[in-house]
C-alpha atoms as a PDB file:
ATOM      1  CA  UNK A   1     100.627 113.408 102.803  1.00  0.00           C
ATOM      2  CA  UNK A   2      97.575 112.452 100.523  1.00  0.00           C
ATOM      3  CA  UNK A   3      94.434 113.447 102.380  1.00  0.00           C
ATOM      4  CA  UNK A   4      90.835 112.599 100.157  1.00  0.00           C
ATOM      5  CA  UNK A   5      87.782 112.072 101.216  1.00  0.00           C
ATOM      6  CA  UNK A   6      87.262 108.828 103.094  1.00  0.00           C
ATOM      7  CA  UNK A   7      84.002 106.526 103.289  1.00  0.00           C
ATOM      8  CA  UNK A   8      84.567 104.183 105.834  1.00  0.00           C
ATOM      9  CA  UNK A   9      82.600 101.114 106.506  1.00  0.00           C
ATOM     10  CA  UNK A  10      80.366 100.342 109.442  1.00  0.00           C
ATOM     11  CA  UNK A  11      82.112  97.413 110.166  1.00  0.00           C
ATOM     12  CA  UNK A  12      85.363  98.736 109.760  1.00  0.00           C
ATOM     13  CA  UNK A  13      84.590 101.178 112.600  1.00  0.00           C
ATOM     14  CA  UNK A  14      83.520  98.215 114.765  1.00  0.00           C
ATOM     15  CA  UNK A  15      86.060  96.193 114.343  1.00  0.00           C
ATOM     16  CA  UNK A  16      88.842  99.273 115.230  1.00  0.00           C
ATOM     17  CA  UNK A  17      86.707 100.074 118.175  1.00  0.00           C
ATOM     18  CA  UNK A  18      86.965  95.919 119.352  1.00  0.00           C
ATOM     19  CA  UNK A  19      90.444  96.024 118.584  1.00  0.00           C
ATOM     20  CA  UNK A  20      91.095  99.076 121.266  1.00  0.00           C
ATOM     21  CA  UNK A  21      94.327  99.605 119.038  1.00  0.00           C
ATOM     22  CA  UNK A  22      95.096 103.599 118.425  1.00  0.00           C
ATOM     23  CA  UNK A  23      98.436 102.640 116.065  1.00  0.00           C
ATOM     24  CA  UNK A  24      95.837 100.346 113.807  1.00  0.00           C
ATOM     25  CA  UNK A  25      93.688 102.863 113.676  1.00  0.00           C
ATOM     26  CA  UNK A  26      95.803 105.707 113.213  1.00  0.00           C
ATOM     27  CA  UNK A  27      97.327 103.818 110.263  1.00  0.00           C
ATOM     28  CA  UNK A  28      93.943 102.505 108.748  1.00  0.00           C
ATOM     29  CA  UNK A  29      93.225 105.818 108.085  1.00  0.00           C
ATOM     30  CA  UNK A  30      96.046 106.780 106.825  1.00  0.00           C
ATOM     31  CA  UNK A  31      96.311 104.282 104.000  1.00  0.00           C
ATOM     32  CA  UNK A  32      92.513 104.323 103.395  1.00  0.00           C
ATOM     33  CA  UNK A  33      93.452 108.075 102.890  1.00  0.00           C
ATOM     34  CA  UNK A  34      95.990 106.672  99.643  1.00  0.00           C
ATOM     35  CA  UNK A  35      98.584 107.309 101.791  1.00  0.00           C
ATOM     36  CA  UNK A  36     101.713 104.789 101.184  1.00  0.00           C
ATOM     37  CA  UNK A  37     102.459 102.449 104.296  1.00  0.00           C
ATOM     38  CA  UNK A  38     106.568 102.823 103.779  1.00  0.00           C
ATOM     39  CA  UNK A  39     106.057 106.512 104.408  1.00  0.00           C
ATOM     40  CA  UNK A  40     103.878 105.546 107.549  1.00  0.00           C
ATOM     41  CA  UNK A  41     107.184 106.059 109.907  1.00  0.00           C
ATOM     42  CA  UNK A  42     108.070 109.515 109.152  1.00  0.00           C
ATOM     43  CA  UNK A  43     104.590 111.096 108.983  1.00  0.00           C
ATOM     44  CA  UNK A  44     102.579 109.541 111.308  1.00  0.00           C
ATOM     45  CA  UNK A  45     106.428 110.038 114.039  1.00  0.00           C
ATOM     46  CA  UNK A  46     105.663 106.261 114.639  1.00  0.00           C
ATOM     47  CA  UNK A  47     108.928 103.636 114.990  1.00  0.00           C
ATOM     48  CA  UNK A  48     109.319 100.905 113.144  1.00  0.00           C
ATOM     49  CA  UNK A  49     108.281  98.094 115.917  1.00  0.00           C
ATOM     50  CA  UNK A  50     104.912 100.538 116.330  1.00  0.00           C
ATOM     51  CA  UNK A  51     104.116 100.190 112.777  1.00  0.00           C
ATOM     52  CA  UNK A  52     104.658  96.477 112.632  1.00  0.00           C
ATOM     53  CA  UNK A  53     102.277  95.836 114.932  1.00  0.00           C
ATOM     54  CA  UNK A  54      99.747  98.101 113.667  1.00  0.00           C
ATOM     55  CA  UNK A  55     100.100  96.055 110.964  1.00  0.00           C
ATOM     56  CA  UNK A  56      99.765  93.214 111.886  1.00  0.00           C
ATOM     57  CA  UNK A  57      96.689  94.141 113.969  1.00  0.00           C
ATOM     58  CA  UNK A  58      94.974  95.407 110.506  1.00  0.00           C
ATOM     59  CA  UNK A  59      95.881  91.999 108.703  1.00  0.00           C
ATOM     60  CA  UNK A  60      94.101  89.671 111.461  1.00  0.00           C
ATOM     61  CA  UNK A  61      91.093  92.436 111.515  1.00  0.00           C
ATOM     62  CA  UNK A  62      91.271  91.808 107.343  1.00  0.00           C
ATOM     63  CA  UNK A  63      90.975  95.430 106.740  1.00  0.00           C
ATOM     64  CA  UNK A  64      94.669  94.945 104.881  1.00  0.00           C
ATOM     65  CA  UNK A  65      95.622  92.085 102.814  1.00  0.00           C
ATOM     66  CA  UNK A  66      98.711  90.435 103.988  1.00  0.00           C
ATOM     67  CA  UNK A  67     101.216  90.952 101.472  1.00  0.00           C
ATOM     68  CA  UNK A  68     104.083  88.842 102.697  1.00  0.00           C
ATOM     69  CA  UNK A  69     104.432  85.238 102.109  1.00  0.00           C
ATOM     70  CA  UNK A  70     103.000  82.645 103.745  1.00  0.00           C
ATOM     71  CA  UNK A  71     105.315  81.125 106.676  1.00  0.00           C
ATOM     72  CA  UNK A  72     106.231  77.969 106.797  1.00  0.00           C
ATOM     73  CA  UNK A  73     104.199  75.628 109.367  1.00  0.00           C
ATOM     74  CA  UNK A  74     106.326  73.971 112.354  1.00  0.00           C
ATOM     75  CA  UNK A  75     106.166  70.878 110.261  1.00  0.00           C
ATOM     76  CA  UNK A  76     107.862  72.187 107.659  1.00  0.00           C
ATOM     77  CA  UNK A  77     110.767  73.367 109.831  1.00  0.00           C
ATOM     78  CA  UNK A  78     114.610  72.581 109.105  1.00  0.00           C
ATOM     79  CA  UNK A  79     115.788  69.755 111.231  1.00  0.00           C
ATOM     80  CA  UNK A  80     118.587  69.983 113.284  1.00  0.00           C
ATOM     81  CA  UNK A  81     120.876  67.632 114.233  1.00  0.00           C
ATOM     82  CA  UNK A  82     122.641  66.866 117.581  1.00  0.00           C
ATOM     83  CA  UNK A  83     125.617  68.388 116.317  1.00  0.00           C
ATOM     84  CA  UNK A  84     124.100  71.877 115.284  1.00  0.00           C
ATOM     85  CA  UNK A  85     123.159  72.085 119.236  1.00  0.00           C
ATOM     86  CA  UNK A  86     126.727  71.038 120.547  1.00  0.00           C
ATOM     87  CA  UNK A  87     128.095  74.244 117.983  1.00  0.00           C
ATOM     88  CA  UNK A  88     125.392  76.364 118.743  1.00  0.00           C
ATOM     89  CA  UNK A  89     126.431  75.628 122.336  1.00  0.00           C
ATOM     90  CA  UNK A  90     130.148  75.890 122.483  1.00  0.00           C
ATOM     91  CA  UNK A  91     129.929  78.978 119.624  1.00  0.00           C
ATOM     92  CA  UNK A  92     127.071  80.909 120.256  1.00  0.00           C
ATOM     93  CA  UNK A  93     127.299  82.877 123.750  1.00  0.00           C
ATOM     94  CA  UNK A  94     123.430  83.913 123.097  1.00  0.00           C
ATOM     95  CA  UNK A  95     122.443  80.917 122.486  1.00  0.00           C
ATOM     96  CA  UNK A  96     124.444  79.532 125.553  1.00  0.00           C
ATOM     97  CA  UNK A  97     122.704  82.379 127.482  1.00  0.00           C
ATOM     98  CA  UNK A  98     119.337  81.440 126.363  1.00  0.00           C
ATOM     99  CA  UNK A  99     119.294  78.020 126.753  1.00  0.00           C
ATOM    100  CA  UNK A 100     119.946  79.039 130.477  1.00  0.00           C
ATOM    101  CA  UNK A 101     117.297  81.483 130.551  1.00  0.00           C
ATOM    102  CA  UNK A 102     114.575  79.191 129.396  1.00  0.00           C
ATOM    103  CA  UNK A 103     115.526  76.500 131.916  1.00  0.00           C
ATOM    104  CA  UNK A 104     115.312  79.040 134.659  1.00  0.00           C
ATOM    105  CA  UNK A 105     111.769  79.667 133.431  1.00  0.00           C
ATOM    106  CA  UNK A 106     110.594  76.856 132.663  1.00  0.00           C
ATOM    107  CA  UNK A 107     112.707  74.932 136.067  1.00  0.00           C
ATOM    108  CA  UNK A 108     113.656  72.051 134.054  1.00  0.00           C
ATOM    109  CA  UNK A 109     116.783  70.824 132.236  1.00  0.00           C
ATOM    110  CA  UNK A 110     116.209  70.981 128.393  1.00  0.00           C
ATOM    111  CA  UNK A 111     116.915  67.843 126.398  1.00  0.00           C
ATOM    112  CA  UNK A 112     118.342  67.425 122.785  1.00  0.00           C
ATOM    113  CA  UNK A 113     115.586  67.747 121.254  1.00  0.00           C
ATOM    114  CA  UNK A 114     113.775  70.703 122.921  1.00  0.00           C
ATOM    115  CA  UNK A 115     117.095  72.806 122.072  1.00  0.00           C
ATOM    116  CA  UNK A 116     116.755  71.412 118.403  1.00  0.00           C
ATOM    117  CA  UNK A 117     113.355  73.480 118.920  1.00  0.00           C
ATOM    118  CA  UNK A 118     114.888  76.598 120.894  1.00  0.00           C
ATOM    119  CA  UNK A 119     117.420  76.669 118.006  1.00  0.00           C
ATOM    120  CA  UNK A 120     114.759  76.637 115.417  1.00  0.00           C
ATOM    121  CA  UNK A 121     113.635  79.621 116.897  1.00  0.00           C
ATOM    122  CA  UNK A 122     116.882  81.580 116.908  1.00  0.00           C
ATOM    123  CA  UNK A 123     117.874  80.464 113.493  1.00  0.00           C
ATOM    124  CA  UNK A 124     114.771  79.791 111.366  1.00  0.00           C
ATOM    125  CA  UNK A 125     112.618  82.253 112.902  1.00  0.00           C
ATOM    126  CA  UNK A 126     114.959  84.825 113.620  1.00  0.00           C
ATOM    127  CA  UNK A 127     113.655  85.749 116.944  1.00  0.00           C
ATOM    128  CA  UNK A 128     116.168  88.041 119.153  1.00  0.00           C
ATOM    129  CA  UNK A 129     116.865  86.170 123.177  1.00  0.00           C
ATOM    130  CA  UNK A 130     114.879  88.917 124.878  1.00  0.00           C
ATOM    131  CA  UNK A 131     111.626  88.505 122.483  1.00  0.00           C
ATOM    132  CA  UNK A 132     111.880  84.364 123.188  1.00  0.00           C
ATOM    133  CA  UNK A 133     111.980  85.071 126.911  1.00  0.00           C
ATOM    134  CA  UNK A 134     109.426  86.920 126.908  1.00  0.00           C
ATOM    135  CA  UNK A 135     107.309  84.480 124.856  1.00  0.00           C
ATOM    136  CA  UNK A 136     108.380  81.536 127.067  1.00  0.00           C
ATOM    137  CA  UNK A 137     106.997  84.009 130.340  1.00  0.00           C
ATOM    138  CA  UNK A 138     103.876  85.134 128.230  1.00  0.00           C
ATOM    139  CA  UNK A 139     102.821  80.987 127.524  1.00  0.00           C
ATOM    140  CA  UNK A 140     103.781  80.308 131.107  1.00  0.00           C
ATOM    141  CA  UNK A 141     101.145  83.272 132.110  1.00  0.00           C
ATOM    142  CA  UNK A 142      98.217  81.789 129.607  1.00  0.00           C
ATOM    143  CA  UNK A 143      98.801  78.242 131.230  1.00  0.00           C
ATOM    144  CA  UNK A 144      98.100  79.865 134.723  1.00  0.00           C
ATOM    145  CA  UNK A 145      95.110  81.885 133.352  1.00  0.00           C
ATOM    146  CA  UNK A 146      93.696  78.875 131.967  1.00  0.00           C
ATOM    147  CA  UNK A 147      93.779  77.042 135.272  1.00  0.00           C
ATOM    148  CA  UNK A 148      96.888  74.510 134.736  1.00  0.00           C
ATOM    149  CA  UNK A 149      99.295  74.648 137.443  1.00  0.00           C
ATOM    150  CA  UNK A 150     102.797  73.219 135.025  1.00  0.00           C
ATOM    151  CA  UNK A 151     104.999  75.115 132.899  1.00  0.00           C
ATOM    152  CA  UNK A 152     103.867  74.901 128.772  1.00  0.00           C
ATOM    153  CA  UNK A 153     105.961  72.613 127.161  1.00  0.00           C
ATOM    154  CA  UNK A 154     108.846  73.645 124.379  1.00  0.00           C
ATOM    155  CA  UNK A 155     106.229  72.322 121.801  1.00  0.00           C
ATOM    156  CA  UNK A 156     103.265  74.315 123.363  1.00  0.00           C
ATOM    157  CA  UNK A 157     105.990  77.670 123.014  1.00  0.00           C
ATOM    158  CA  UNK A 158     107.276  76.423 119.503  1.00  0.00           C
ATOM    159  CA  UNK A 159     103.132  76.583 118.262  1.00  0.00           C
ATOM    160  CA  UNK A 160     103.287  80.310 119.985  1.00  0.00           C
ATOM    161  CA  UNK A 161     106.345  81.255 118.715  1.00  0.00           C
ATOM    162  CA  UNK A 162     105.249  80.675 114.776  1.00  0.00           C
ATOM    163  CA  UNK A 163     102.082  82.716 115.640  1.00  0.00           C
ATOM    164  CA  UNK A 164     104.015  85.344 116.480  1.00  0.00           C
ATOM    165  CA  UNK A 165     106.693  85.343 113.827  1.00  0.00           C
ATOM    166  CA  UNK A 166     103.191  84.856 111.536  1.00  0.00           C
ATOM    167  CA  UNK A 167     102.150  88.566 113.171  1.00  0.00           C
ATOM    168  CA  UNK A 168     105.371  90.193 112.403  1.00  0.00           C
ATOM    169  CA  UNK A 169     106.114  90.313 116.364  1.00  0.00           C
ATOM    170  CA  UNK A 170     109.798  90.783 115.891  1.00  0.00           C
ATOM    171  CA  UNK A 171     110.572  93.278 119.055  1.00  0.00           C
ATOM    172  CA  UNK A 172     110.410  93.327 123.043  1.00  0.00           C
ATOM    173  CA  UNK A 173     107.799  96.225 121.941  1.00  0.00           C
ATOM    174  CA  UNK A 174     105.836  94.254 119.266  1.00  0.00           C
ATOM    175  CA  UNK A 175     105.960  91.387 121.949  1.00  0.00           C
ATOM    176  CA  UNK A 176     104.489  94.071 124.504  1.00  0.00           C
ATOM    177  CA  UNK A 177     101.704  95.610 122.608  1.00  0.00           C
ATOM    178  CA  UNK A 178     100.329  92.006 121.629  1.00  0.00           C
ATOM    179  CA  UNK A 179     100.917  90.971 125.095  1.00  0.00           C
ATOM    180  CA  UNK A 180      98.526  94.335 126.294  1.00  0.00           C
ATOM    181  CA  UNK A 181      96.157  93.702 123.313  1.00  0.00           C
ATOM    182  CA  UNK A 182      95.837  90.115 124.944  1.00  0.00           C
ATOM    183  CA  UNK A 183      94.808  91.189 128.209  1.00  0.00           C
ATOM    184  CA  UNK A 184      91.950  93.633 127.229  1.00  0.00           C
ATOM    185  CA  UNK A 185      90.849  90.509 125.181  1.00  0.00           C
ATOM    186  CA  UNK A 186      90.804  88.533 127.985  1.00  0.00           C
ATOM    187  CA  UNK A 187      89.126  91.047 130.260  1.00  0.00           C
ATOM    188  CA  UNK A 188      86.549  91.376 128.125  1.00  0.00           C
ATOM    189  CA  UNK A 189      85.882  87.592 127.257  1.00  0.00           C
ATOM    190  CA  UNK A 190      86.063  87.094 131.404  1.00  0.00           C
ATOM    191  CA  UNK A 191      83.297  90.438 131.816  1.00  0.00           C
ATOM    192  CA  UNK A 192      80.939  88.649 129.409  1.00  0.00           C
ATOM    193  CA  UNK A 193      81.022  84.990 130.973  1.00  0.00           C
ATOM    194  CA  UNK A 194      79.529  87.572 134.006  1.00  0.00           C
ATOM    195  CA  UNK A 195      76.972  88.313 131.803  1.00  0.00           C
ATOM    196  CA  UNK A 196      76.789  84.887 130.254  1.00  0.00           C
ATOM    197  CA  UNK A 197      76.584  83.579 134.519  1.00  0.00           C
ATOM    198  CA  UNK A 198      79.536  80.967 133.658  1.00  0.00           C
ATOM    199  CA  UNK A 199      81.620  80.430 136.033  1.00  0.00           C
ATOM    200  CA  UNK A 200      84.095  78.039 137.977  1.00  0.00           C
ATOM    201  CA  UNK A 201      85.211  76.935 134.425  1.00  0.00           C
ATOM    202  CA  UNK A 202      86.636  78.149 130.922  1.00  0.00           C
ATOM    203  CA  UNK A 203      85.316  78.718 127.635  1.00  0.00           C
ATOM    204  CA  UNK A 204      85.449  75.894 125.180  1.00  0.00           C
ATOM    205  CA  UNK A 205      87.071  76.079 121.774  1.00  0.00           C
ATOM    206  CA  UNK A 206      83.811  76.819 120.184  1.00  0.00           C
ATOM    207  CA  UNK A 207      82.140  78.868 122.986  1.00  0.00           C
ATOM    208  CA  UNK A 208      84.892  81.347 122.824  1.00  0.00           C
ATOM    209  CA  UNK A 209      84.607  82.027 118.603  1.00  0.00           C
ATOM    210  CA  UNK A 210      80.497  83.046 118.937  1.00  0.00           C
ATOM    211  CA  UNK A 211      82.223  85.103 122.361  1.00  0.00           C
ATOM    212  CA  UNK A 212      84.858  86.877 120.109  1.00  0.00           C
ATOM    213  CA  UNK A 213      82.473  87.060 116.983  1.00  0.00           C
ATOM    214  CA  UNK A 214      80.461  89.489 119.343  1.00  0.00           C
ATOM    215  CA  UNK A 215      82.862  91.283 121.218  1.00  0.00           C
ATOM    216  CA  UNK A 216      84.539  92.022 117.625  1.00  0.00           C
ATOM    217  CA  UNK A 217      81.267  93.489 116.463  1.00  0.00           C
ATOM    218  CA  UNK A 218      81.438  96.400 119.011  1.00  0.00           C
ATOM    219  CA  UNK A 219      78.598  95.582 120.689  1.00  0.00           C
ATOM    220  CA  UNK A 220      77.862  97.110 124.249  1.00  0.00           C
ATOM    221  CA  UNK A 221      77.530  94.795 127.515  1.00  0.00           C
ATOM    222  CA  UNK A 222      73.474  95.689 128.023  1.00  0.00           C
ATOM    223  CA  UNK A 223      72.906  94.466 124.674  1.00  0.00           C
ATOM    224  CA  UNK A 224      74.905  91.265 125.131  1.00  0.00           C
ATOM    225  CA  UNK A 225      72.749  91.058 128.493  1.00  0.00           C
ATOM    226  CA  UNK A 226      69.948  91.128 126.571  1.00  0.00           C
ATOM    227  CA  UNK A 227      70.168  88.828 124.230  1.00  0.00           C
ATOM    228  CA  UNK A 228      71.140  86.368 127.118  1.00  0.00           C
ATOM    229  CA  UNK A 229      67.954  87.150 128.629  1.00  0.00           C
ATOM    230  CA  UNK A 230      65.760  86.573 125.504  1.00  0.00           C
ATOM    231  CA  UNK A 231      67.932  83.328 124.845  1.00  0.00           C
ATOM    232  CA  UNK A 232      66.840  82.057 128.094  1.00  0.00           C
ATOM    233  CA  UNK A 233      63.481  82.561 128.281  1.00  0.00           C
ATOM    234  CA  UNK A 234      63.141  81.047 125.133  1.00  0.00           C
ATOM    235  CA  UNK A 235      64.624  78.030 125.275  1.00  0.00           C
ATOM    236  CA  UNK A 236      65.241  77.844 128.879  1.00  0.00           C
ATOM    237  CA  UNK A 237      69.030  77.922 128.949  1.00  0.00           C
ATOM    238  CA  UNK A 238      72.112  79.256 127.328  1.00  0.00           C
ATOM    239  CA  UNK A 239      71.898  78.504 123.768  1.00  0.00           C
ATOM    240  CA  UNK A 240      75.148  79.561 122.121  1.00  0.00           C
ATOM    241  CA  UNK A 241      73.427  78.856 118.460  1.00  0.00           C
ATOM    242  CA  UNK A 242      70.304  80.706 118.908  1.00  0.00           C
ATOM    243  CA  UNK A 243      71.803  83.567 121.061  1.00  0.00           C
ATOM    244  CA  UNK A 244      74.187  84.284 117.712  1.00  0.00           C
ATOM    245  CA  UNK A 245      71.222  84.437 115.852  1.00  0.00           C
ATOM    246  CA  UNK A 246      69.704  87.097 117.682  1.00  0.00           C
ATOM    247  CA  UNK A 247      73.199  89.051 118.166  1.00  0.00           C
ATOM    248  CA  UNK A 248      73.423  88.723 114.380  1.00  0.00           C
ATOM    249  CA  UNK A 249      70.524  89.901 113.758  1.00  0.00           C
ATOM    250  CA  UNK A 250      70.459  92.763 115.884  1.00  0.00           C
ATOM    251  CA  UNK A 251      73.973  93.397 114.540  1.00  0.00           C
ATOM    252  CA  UNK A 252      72.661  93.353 111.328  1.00  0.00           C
ATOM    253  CA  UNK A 253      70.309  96.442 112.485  1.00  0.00           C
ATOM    254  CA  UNK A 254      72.944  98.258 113.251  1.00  0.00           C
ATOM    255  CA  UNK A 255      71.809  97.706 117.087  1.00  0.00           C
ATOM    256  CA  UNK A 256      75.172  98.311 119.293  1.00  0.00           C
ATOM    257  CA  UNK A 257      73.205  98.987 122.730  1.00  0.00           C
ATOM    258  CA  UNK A 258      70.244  97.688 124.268  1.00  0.00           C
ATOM    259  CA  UNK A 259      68.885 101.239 123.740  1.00  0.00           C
ATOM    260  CA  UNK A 260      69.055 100.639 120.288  1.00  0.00           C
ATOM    261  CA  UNK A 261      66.992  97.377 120.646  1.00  0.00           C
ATOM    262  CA  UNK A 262      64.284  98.583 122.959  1.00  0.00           C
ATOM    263  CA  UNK A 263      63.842 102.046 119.995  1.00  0.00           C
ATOM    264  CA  UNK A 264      63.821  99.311 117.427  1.00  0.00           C
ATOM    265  CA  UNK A 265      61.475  97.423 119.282  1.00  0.00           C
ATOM    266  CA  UNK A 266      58.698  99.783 120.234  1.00  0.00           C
ATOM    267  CA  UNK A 267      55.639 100.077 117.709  1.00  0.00           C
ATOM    268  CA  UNK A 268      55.132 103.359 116.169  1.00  0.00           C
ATOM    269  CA  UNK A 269      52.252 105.342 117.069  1.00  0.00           C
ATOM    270  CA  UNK A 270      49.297 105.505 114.932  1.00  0.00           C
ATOM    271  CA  UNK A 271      48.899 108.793 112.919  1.00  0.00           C
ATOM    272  CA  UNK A 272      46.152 111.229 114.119  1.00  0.00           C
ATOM    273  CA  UNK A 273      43.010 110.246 111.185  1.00  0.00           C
ATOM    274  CA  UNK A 274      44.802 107.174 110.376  1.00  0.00           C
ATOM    275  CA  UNK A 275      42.367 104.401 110.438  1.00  0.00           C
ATOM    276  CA  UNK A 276      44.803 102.387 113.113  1.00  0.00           C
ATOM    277  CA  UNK A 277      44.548  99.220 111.197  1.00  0.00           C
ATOM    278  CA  UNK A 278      47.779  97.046 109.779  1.00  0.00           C
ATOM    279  CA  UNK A 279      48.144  96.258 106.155  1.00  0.00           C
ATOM    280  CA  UNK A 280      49.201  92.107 105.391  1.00  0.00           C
ATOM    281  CA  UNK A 281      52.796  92.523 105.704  1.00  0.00           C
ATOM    282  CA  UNK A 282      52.837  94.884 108.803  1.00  0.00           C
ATOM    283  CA  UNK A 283      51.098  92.090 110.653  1.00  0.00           C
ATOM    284  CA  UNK A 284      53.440  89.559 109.009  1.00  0.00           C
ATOM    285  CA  UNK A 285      56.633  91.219 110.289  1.00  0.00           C
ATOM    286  CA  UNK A 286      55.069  91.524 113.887  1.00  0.00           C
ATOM    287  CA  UNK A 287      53.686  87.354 113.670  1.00  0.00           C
ATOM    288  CA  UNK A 288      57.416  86.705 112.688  1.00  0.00           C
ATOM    289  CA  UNK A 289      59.219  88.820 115.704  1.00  0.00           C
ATOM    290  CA  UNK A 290      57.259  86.907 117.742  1.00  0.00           C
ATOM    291  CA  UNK A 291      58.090  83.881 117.145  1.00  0.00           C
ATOM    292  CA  UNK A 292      62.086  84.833 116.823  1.00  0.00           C
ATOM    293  CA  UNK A 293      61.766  86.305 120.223  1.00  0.00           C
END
């Protein structure tokens, strides 16, 4: 195993720490070492389904590029006729099974062309019976958590399911690691609407990117708070916009804690014999806090 010297980037480190991911960042540091990732198996005792997920949890942090080619988009998937279901039904016991499966779930009786779709995930994306069920319970899980009380449709799961095959998720064990790496997400997007005070309602599309943008910078609860609190008395309200600003800026400080604000914050004493009088661009910086609150 290679082992040099490694200088790792502050926002790096953040975004392992968001990710809560010990196989990413066991393997991050293994390749940042110069270490191969084929050889990643054997000397890091990790299996294969372990590895792919680490992976794929480094390529959507960007801290690898993604090497493999791009997938096709559902839109570009083959189409299958009628007659491919009807052989795929009277040839294919695990496709037969399946198809039984997924109406048990989903307590509905497939038509044509929602097995066209369950076949395109069987034969196009090469996804095993036992990662699909899993996929259709995991979709049927988010619609619940987001307050809808039907079953996601085949098209809904077919969007899902090309995510997944996008992240490698190949395995009942990849499916289970992004499934547990989806539920710290969510607990920590549902602690900061606490802090935010939302509640009786979810995020919007564009709420929850400036929520994830700061729970990916590894920033602490008390500081969040804080910058809530600022936001408010400010401009009276939640401002998504102008609380970023301050996050970003604070980020950019290297503030992770509201600790780290309040020392940042607090004017330094005046040296004993100093004649306790500001120079032009000490008064400047303090005129301009101010007015950014």
């Amino acid at each position: 195993m290679i082992s040099v010297p490694l200088n790792i980037p502050a926002g790096d480190v953040q975004k392992l720490l968001a990710a809560a991911s010990p196989d990413a960042s066991l393997l991050y540091l293994y390749m940042k070492a110069g270490n191969p990732l084929s050889s990643a198996e054997t000397e890091l005792s990790l299996s294969p389904s372990r590895v792919n997920c680490a992976c794929a949890t480094l390529r959507q942090l960007g801290l690898i590029a993604d090497e493999r080619p791009a997938p096709m988009l559902p839109g570009e998937r083959p189409s299958y006729s009628e007659q491919d279901v009807l052989a795929a039904m009277e040839e294919d016991n695990t496709f037969r099974g399946l198809y039984s499966e997924v109406q048990r779930l989903l307590g509905k009786t497939l038509n044509t062309e929602e097995l066209k779709i369950l076949l395109g995930f069987t034969r196009y994306l090469g996804m095993p019976a036992d990662v699909i069920s899993v996929l259709v319970c995991y979709c049927k899980d988010r619609a619940r958590q987001r307050g809808s009380l039907r079953n996601p449709s085949l098209r809904t799961i077919e969007k899902e399911a090309y995510a997944w095959a996008e992240q490698g998720i190949e395995t009942v064990e990849d499916a289970a690691a992004f499934i547990r790496e989806q539920n710290l997400r969510n607990s920590r997007l549902s602690r900061l609407k606490g802090v935010l005070q939302i509640r009786g309602r979810n995020l919007t599309a564009a709420e929850e990117r400036y929520a994830q943008s700061w729970l990916d910078m590894g920033l602490q609860e008390d500081l969040l708070s804080m910058a809530y609190e600022r936001t408010c008395l400010n401009t009276g309200g939640l401002n998504w916009a102008y609380m970023n600003k301050i996050i970003q800026r604070w980020h950019q400080q290297g503030f992770t804690t509201a600790e780290d604000v309040q020392n940042g914050d607090r004017k330094p004493t005046v040296p004993k014999g100093a004649s306790g009088q500001l120079g032009q661009a000490e008064l400047e910086a303090i005129q301009r806090m101010l007015r950014e609150g």
